[in-house]
N, C-alpha and C. Protein backbone atom coordinates (compact mmCIF):
# COMPACT_ATOMS: atom_id res chain seq x y z
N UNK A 1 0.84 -1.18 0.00
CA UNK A 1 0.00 0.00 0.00
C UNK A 1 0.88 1.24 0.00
N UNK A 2 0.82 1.93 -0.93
CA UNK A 2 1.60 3.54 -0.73
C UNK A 2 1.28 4.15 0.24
N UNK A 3 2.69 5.37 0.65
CA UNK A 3 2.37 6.24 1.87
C UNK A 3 0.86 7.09 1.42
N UNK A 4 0.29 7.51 2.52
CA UNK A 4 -0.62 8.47 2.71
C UNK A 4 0.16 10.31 2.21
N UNK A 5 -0.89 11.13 2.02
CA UNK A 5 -0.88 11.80 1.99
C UNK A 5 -0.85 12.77 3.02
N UNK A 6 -0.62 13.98 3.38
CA UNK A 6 -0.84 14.90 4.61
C UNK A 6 -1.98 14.87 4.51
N UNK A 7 -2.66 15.07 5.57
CA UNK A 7 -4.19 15.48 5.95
C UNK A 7 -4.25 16.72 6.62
N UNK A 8 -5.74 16.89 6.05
CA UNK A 8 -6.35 18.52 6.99
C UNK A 8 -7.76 18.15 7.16
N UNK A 9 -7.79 19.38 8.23
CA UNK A 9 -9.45 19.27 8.86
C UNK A 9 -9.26 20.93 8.48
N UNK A 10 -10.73 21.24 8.92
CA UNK A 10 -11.06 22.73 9.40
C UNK A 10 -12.11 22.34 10.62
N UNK A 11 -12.04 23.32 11.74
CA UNK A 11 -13.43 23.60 12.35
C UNK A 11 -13.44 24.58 13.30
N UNK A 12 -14.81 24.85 13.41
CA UNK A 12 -15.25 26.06 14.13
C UNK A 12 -16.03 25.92 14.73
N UNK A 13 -15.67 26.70 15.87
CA UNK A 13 -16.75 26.78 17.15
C UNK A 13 -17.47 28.32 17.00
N UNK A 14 -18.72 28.18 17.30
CA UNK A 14 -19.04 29.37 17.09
C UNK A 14 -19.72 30.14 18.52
N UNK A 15 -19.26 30.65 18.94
CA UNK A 15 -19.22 31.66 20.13
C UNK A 15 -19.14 33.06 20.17
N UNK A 16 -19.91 33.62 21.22
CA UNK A 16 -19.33 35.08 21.32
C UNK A 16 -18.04 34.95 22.31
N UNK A 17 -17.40 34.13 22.73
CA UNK A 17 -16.03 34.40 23.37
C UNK A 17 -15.61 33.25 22.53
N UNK A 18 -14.64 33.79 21.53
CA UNK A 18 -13.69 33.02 20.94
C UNK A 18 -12.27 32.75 22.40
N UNK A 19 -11.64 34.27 22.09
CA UNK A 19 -10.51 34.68 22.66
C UNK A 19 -10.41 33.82 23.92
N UNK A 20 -11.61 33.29 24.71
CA UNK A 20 -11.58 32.87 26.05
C UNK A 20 -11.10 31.35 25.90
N UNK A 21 -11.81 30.26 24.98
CA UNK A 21 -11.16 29.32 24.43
C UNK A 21 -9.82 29.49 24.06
N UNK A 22 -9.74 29.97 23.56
CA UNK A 22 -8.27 30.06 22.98
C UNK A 22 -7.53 29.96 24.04
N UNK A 23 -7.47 30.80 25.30
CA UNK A 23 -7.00 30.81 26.29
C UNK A 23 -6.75 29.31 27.15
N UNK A 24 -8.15 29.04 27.21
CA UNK A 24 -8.28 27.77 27.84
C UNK A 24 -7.50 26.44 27.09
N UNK A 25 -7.40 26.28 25.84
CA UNK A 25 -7.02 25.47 25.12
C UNK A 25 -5.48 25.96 25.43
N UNK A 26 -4.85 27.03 25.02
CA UNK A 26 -3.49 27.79 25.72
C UNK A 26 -2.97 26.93 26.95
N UNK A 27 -3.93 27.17 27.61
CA UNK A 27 -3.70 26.96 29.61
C UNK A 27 -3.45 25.29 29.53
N UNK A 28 -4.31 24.82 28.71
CA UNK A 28 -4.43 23.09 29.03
C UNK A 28 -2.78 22.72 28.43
N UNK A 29 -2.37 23.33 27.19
CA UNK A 29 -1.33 22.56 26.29
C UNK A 29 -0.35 22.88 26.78
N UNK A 30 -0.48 24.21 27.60
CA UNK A 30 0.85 24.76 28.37
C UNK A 30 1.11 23.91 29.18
N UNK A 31 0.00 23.16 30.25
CA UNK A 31 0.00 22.86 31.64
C UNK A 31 0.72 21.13 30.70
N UNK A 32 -0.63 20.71 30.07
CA UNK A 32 -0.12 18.93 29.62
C UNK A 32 1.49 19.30 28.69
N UNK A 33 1.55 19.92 28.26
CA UNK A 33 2.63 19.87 27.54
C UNK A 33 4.11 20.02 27.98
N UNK A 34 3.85 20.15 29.39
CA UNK A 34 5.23 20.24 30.45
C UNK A 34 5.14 18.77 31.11
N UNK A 35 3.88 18.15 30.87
CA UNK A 35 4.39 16.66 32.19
C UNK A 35 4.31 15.69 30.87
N UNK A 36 3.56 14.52 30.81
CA UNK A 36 3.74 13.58 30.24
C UNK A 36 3.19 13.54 28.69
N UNK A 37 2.50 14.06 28.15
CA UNK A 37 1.87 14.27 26.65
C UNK A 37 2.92 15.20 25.91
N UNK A 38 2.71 14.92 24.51
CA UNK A 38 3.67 15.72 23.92
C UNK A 38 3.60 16.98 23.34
N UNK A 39 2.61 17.24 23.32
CA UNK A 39 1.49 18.36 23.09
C UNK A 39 2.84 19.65 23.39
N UNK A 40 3.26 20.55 22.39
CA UNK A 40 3.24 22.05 22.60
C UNK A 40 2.92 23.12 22.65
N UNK A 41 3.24 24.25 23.35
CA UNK A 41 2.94 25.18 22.39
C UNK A 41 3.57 26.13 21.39
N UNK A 42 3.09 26.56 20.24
CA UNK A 42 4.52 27.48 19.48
C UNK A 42 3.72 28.99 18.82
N UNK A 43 4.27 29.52 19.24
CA UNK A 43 3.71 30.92 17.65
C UNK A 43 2.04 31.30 18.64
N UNK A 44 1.83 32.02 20.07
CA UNK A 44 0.69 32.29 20.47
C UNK A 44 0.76 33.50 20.71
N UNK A 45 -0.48 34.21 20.68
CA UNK A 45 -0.87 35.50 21.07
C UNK A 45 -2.53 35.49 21.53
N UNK A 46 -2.71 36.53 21.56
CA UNK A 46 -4.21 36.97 22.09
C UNK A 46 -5.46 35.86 21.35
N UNK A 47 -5.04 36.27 19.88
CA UNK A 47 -6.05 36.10 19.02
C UNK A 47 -5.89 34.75 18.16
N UNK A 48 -4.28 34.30 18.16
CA UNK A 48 -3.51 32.94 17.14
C UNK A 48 -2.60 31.99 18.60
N UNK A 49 -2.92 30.92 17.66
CA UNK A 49 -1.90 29.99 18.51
C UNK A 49 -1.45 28.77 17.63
N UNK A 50 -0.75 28.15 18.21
CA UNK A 50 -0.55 26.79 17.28
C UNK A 50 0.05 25.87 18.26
N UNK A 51 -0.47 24.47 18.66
CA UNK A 51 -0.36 23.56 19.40
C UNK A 51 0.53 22.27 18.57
N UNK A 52 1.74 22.52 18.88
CA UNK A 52 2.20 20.91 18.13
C UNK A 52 1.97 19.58 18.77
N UNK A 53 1.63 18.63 17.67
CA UNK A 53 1.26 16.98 18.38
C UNK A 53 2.24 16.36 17.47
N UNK A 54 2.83 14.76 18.97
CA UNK A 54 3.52 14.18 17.81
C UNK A 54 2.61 13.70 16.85
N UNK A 55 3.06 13.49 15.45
CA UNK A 55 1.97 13.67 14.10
C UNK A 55 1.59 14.62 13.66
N UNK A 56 0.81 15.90 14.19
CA UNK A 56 -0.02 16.79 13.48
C UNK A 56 0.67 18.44 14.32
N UNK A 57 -0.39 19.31 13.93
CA UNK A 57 -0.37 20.64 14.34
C UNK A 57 -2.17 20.88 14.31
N UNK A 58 -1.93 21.77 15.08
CA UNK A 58 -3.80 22.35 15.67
C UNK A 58 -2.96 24.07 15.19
N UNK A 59 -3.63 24.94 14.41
CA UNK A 59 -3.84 26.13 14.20
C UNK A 59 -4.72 26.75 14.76
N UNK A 60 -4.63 27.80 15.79
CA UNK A 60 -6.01 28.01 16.14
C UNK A 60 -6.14 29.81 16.11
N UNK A 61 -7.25 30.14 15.65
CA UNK A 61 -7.44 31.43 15.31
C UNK A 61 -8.86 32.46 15.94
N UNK A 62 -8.86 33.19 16.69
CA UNK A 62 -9.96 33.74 17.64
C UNK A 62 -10.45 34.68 16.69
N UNK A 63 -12.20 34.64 15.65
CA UNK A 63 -12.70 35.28 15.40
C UNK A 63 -13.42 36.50 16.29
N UNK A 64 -14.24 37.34 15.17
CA UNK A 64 -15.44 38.29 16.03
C UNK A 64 -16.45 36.87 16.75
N UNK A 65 -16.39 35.86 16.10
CA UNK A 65 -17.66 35.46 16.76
C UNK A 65 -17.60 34.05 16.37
N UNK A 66 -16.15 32.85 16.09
CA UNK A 66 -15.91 31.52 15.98
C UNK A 66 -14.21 31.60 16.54
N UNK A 67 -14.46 30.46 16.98
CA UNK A 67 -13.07 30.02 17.12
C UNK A 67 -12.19 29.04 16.05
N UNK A 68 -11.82 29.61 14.89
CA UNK A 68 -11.20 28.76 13.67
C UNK A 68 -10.54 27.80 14.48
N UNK A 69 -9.98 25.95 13.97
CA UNK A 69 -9.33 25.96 14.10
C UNK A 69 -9.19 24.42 12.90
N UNK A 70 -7.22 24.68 12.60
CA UNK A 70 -7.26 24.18 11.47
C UNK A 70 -5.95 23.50 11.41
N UNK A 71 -6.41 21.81 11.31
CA UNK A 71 -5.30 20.62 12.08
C UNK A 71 -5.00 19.97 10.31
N UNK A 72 -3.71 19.82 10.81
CA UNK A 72 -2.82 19.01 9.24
C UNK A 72 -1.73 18.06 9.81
N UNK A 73 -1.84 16.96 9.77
CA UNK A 73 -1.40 15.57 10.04
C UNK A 73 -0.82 14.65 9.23
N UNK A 74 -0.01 14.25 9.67
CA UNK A 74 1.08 13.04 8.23
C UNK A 74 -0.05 12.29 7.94
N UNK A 75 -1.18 11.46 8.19
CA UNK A 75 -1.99 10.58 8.11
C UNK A 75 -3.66 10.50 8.63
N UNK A 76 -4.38 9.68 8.30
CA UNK A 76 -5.63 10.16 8.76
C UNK A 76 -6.08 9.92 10.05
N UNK A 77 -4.89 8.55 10.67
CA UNK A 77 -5.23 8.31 12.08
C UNK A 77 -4.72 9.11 12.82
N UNK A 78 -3.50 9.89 12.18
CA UNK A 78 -3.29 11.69 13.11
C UNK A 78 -4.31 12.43 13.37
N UNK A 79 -4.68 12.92 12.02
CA UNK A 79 -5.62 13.78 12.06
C UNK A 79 -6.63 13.34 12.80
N UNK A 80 -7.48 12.34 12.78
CA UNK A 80 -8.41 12.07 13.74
C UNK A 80 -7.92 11.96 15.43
N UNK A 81 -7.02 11.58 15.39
CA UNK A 81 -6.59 11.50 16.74
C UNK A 81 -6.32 13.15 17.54
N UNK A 82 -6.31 13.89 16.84
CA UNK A 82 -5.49 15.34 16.77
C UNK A 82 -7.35 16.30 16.68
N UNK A 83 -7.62 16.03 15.74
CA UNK A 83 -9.13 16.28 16.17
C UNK A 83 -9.83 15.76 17.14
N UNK A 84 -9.66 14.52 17.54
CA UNK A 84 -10.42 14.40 18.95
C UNK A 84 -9.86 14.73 20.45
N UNK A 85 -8.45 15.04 19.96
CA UNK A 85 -7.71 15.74 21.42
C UNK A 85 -8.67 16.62 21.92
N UNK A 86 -8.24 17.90 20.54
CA UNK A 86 -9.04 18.99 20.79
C UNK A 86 -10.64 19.16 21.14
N UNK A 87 -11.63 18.25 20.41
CA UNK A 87 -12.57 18.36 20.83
C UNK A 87 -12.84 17.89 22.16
N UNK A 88 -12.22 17.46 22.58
CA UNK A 88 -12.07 16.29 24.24
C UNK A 88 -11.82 17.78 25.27
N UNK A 89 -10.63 18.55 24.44
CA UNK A 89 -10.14 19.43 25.58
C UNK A 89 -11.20 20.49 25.91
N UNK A 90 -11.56 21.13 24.01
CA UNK A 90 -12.64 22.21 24.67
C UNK A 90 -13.60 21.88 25.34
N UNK A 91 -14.11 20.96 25.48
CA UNK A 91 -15.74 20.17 26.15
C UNK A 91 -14.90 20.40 27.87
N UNK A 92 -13.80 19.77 28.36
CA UNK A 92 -13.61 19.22 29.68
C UNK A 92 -12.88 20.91 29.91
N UNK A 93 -12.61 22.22 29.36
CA UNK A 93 -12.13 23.09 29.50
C UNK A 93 -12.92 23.97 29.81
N UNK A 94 -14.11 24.01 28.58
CA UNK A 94 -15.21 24.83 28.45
C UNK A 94 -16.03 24.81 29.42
N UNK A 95 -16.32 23.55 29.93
CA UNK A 95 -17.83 23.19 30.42
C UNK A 95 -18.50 22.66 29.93
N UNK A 96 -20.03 22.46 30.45
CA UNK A 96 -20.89 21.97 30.07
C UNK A 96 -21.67 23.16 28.35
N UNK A 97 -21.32 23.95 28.20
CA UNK A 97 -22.07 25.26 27.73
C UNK A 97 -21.19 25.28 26.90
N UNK A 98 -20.44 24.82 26.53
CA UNK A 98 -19.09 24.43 25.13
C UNK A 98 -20.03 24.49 23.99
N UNK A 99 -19.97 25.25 23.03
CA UNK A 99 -20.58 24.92 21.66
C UNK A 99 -19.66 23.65 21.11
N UNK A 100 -20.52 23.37 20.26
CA UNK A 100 -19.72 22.64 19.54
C UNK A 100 -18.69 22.50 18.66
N UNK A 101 -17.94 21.85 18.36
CA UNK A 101 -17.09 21.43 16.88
C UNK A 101 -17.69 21.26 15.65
N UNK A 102 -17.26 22.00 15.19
CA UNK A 102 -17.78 21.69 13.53
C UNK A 102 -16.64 21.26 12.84
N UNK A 103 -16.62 19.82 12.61
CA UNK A 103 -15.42 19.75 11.65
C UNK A 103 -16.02 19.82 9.93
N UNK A 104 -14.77 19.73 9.38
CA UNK A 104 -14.94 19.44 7.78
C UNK A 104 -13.56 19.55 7.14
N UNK A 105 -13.38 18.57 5.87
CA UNK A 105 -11.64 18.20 5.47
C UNK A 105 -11.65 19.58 5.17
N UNK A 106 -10.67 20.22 4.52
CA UNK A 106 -9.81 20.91 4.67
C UNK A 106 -9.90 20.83 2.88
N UNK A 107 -9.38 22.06 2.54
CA UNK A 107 -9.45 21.60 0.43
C UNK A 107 -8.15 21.16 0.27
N UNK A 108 -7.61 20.12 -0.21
CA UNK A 108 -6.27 19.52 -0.63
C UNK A 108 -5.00 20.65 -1.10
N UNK A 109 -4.34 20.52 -0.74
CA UNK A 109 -3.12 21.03 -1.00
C UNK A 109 -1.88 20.66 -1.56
N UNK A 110 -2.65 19.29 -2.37
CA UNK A 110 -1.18 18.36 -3.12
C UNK A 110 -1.20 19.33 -4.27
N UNK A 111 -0.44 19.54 -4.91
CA UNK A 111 -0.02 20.20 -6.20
C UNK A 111 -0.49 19.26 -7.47
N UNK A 112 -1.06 19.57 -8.32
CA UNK A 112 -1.86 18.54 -9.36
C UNK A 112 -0.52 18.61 -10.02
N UNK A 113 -0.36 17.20 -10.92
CA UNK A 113 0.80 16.54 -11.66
C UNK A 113 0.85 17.23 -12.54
N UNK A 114 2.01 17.83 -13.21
CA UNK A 114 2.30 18.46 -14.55
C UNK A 114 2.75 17.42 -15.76
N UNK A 115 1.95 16.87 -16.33
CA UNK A 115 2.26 16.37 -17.39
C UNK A 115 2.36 16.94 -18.93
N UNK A 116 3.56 16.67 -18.92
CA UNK A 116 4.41 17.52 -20.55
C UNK A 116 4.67 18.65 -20.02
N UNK A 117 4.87 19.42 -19.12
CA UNK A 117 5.28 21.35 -19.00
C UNK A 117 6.57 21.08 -19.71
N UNK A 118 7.79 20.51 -19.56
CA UNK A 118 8.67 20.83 -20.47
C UNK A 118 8.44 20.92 -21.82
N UNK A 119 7.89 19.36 -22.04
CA UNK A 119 7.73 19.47 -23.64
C UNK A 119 6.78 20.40 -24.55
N UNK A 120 5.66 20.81 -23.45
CA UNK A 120 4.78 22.04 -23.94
C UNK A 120 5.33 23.21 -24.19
N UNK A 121 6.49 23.73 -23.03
CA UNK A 121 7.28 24.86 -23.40
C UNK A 121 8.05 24.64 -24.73
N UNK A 122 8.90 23.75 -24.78
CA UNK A 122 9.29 23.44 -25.89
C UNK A 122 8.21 23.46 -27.13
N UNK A 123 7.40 23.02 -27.22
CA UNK A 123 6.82 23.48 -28.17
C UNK A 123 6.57 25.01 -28.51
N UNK A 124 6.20 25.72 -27.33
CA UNK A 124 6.11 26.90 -27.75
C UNK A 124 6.63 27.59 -28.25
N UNK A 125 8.24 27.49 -27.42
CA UNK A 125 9.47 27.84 -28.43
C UNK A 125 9.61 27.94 -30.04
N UNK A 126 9.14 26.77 -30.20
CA UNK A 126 9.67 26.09 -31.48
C UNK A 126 8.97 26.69 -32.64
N UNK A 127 7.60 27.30 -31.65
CA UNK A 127 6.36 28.31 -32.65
C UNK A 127 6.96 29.38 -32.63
N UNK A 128 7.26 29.80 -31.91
CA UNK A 128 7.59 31.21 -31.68
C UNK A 128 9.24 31.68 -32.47
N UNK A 129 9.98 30.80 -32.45
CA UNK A 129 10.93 30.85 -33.33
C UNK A 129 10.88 30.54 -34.49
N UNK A 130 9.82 30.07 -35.36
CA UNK A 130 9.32 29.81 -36.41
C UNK A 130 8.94 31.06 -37.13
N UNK A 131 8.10 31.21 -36.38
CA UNK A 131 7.25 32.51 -36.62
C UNK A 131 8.06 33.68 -37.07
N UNK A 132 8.73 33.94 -35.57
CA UNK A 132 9.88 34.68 -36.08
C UNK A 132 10.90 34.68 -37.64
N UNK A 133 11.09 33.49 -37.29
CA UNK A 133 11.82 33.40 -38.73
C UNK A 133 11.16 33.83 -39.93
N UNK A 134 10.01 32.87 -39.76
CA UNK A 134 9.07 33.40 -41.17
C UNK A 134 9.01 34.70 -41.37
N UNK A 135 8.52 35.43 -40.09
CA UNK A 135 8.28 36.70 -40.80
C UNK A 135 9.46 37.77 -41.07
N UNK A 136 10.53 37.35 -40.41
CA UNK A 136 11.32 37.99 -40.61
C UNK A 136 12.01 37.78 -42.40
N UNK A 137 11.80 36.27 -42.71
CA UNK A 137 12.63 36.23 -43.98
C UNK A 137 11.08 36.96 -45.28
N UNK A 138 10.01 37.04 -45.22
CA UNK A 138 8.93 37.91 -45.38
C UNK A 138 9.57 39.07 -45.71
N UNK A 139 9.95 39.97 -44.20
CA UNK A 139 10.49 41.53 -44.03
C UNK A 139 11.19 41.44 -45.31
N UNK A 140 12.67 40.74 -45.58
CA UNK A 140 13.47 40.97 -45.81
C UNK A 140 13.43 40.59 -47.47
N UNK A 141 12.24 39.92 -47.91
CA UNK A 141 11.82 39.97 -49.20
C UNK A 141 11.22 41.19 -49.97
N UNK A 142 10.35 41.70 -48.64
CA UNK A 142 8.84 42.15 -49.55
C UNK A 142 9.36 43.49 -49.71
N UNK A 143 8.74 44.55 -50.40
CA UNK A 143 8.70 45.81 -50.57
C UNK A 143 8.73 46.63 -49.40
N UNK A 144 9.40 47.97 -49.58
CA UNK A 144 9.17 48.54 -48.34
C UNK A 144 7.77 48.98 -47.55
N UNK A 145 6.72 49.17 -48.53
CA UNK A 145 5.94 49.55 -47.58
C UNK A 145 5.41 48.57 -46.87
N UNK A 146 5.87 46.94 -47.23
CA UNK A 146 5.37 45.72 -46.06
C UNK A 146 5.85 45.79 -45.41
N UNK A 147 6.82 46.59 -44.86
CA UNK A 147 8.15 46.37 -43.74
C UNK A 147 7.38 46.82 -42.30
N UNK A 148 6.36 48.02 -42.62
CA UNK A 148 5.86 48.44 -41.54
C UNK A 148 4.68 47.10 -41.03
N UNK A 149 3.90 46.97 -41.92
CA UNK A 149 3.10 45.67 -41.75
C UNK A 149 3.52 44.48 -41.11
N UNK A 150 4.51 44.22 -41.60
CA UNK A 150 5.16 43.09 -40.73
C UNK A 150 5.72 43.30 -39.51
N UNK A 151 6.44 44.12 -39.70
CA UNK A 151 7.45 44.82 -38.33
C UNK A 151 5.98 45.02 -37.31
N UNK A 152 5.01 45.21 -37.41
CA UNK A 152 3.90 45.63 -36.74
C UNK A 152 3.18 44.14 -35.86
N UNK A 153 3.51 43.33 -36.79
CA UNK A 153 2.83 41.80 -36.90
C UNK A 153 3.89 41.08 -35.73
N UNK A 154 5.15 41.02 -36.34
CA UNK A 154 6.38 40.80 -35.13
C UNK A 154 6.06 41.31 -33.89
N UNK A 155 5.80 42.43 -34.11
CA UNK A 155 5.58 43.13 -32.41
C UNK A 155 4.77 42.78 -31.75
N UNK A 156 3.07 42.48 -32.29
CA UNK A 156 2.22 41.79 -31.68
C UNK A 156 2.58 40.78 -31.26
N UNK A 157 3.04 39.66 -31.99
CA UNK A 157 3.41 38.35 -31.40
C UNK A 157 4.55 38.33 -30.55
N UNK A 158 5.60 39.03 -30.23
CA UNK A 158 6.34 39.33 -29.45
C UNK A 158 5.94 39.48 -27.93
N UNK A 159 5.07 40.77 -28.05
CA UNK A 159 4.19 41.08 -27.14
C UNK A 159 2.99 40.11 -26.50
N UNK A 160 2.42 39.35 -27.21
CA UNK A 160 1.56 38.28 -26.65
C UNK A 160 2.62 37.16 -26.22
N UNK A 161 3.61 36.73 -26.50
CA UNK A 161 4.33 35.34 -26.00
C UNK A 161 5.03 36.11 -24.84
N UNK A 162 5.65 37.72 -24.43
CA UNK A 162 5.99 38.54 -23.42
C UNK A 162 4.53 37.95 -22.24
N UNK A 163 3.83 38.40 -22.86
CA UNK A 163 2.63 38.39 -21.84
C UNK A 163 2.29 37.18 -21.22
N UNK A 164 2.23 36.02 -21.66
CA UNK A 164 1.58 34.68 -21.93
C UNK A 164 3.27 34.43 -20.94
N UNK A 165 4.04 34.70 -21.12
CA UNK A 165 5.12 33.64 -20.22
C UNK A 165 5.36 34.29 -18.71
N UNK A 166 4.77 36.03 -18.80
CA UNK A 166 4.66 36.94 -17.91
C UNK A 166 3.29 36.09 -16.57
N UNK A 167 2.46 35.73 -17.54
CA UNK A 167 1.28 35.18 -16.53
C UNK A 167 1.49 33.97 -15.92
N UNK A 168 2.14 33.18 -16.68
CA UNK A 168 2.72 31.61 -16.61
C UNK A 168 3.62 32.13 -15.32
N UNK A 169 4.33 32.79 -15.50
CA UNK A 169 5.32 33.46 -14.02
C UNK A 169 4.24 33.64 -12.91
N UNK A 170 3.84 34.56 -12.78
CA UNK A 170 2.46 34.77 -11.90
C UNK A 170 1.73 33.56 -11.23
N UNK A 171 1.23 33.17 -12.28
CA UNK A 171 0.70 31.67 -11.65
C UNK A 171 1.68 30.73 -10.40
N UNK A 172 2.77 30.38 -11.22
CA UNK A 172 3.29 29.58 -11.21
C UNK A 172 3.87 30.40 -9.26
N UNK A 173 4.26 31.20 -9.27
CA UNK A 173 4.41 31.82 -7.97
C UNK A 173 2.85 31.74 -6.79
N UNK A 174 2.05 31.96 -7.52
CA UNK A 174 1.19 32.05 -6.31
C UNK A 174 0.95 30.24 -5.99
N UNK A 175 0.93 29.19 -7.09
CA UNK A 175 1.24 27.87 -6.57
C UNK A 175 1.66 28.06 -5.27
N UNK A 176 3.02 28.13 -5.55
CA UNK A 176 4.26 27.81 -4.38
C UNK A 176 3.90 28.44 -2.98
């Protein structure tokens, strides 16, 4: 059987005291995370925190009016295990008057497979230097007043394969 993939959850509690959970969940990982569980804490403030587990991470984020929080795990028996920490803690933290957990996966974050990007670039090339050529050996036939016509035609296509590898850049950054 192949390795698993990373996993994610999302969920939210929806409350008018986010910030106070947060706290409480804070207080518990601080307190368990010094004796026998492995539970940390890293990266907290008022409003953000982040709880490391061996296996996963808990993100947790204090809305106007939910408590985000958003767990990613080597595997799915992490993630579930890592989701039911947390829901275990806010219930025995909160009280009885604990809203609930709302879970739900998380949208995937594997990178979809690129099949052919080299050889597609390469092709493009191969148009685009074509092209070029053609019209250039064109220029260098035709009469002068085609020179502007063409020279005009070059520039467009210049300018669209500028643009087209300009966006391909763009993209390709906000991926990463």
């Amino acid at each position: 059987m192949g390795a698993e993939h990373p996993q994610q959850a999302k969920g939210h509690v929806r409350t008018d005291h986010p910030a106070r959970y947060l706290a409480r969940l804070r207080e518990w990982a601080g307190t368990v995370g010094s004796h026998q569980q492995p539970e940390r804490l890293t990266d907290w403030s008022d409003r953000h925190g982040t709880i490391e587990f061996e296996g996963g991470r808990c993100t947790l984020q204090a809305g106007p009016d939910a408590l985000t929080l958003r767990v990613e795990a080597a595997d799915r028996n992490d993630l579930r295990r890592v989701q039911r920490l947390i829901t275990e803690r806010l219930r025995e933290t909160g009280g009885p008057d604990t809203p609930p957990v709302t879970w739900q996966p998380a949208v995937a974050t594997t990178p979809r497979p690129r099949h052919g990007t080299k050889l597609g670039i390469a092709a493009v090339v191969v148009l685009v230097v074509a092209a070029h050529l053609g019209l250039g050996g064109l220029l260098l036939t035709s009469g002068p007043w085609k020179h502007w016509a063409l020279a005009a035609v070059l520039a467009a296509l210049s300018a669209k394969t500028v643009h087209l590898l300009r966006r391909r850049g763009v993209r390709r950054g906000k991926a990463r």
